[in-house]
Each structure stands twice: as C-alpha cells, then as structure tokens.
C-alpha atoms as a PDB file:
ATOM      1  CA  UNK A   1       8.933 105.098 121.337  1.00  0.00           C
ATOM      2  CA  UNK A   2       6.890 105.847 118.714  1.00  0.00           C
ATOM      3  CA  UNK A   3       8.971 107.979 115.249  1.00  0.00           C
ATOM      4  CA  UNK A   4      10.058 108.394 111.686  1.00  0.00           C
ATOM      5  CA  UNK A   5      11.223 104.493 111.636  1.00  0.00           C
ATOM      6  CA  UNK A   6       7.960 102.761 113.250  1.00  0.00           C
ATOM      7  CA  UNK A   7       5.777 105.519 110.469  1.00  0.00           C
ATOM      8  CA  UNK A   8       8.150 104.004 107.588  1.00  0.00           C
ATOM      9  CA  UNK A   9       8.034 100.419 108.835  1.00  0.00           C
ATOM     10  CA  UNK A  10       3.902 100.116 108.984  1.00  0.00           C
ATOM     11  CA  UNK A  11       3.994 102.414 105.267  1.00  0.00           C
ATOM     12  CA  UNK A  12       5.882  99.833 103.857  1.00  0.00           C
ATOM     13  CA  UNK A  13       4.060  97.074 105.697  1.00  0.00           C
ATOM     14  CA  UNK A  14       0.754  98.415 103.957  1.00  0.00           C
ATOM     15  CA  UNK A  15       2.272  98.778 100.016  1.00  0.00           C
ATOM     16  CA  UNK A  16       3.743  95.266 100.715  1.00  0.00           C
ATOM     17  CA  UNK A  17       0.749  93.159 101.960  1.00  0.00           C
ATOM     18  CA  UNK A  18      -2.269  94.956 100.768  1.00  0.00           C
ATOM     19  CA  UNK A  19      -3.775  95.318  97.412  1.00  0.00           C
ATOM     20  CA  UNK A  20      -5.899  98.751  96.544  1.00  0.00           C
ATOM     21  CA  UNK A  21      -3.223 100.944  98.640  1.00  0.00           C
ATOM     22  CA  UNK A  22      -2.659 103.246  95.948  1.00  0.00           C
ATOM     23  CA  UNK A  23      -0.666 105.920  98.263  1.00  0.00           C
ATOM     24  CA  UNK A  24       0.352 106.324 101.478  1.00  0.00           C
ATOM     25  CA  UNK A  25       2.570 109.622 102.866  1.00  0.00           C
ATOM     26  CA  UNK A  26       3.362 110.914 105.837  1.00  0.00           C
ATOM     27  CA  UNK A  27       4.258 114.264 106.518  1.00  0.00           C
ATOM     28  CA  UNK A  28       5.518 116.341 109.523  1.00  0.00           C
ATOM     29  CA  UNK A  29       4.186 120.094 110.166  1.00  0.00           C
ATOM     30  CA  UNK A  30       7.136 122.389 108.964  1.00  0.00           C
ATOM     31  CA  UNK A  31       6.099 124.964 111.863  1.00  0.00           C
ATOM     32  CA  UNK A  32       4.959 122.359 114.348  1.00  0.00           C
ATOM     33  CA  UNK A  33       7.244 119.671 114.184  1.00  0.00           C
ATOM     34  CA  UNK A  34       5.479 117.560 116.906  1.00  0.00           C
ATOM     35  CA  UNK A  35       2.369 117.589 114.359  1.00  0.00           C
ATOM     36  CA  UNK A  36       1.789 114.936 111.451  1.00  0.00           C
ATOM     37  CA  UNK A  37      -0.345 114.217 108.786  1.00  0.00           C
ATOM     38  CA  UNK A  38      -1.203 111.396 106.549  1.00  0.00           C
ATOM     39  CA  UNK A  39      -2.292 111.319 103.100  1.00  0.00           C
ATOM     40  CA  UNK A  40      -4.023 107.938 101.906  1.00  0.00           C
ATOM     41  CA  UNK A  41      -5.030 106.793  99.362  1.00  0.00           C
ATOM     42  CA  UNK A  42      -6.919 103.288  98.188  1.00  0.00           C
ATOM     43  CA  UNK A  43      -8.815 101.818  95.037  1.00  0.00           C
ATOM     44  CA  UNK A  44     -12.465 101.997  96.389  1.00  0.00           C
ATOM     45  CA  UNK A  45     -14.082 101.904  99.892  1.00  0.00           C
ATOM     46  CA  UNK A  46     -13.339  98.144  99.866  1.00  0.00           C
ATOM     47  CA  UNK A  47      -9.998  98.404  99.784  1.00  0.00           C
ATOM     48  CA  UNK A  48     -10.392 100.886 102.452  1.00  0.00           C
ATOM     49  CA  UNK A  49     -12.721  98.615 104.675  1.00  0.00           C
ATOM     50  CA  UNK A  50     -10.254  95.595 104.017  1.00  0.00           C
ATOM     51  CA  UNK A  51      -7.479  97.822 105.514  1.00  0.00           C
ATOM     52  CA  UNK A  52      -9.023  98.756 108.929  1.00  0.00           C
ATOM     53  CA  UNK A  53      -8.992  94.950 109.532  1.00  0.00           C
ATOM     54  CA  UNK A  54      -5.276  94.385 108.699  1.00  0.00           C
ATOM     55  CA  UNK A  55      -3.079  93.348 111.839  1.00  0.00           C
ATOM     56  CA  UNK A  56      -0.475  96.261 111.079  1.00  0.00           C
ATOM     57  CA  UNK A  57      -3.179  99.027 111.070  1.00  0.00           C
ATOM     58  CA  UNK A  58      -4.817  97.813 114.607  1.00  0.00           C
ATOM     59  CA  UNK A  59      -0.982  97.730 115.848  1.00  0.00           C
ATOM     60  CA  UNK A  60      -0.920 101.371 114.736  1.00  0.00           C
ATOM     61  CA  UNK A  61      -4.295 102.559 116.118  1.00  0.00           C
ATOM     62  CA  UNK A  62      -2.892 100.706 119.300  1.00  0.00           C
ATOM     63  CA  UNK A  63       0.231 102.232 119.634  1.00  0.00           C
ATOM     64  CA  UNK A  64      -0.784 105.701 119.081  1.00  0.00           C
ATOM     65  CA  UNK A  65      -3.938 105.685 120.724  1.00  0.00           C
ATOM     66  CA  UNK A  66      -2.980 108.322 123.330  1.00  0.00           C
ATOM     67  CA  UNK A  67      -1.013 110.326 120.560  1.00  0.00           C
ATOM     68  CA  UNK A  68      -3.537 111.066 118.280  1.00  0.00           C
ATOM     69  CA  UNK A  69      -5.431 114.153 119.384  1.00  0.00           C
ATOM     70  CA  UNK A  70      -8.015 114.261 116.244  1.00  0.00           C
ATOM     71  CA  UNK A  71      -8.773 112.328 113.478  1.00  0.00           C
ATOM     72  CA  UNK A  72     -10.191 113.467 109.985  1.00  0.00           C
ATOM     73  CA  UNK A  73     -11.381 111.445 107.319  1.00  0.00           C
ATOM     74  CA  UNK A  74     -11.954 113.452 103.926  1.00  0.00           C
ATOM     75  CA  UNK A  75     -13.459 111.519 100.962  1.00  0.00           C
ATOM     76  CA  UNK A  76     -11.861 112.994  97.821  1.00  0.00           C
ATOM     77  CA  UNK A  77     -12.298 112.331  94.290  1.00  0.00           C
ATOM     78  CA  UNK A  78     -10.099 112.653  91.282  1.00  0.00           C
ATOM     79  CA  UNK A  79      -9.785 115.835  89.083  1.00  0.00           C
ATOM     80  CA  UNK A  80     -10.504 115.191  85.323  1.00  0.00           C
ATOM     81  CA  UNK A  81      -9.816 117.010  82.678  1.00  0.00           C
END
C-alpha cells in the first residue's frame, strides 16, 4: 500500500543518490486529504533528464501508475532581485 513512508523513503532515495536534486517536497491537500502534490526542484534540465532514468523514480511511476489521475509539469525560474 502505497503512503507517507513509501513518499519519504523514494524522497530520501533521490537527495541520497542523485546529484542536481536541489528540492524535493511533498505535500497533502489540507481540504482533500486523498490529494498530493510535489514540488521539485533540480540544477538544470540535465539533472532533470538524468532523474527520469533513475531505478527509484521508474519504481515510483510504477507503483502509482493507477493513482495518479493528472500530471503537471511547470518550468519555473528563480526570482531576482
């Protein structure tokens, strides 16, 4: 069963073995508790590209294949001052 330990196991997994993970952090909907985002963040598209390859992140897409209703990518860049 997928939950809160798996999402903190694979978090760690990434910080641990891969290099350009700047952030990763998972939240759960206050007012729809059964909802979750995720807030990444890496160095540069590489680092990015690199990480779709990794074993852990296929194990996620895997394991939550039929859990995942929608999927949004959103290419950010920093505010400076």
């Amino acid at each position: 069963m997928w939950c809160k330990y798996t999402t903190f196991a694979i978090i760690f997994t990434y910080f641990y073995n891969e290099v350009g993970v700047l952030l990763l952090f998972p939240m759960q909907m206050q007012e729809t508790p059964t909802q979750f985002r995720i807030v990444e963040v890496y160095a540069d598209e590489e680092a990015y590209q690199q990480h779709l390859t990794t074993p852990h992140f296929k194990h996620y897409k895997e394991t939550t294949l039929k859990m995942v209703k929608s999927l949004k990518l959103n290419e950010v860049r920093a505010v400076r001052g």
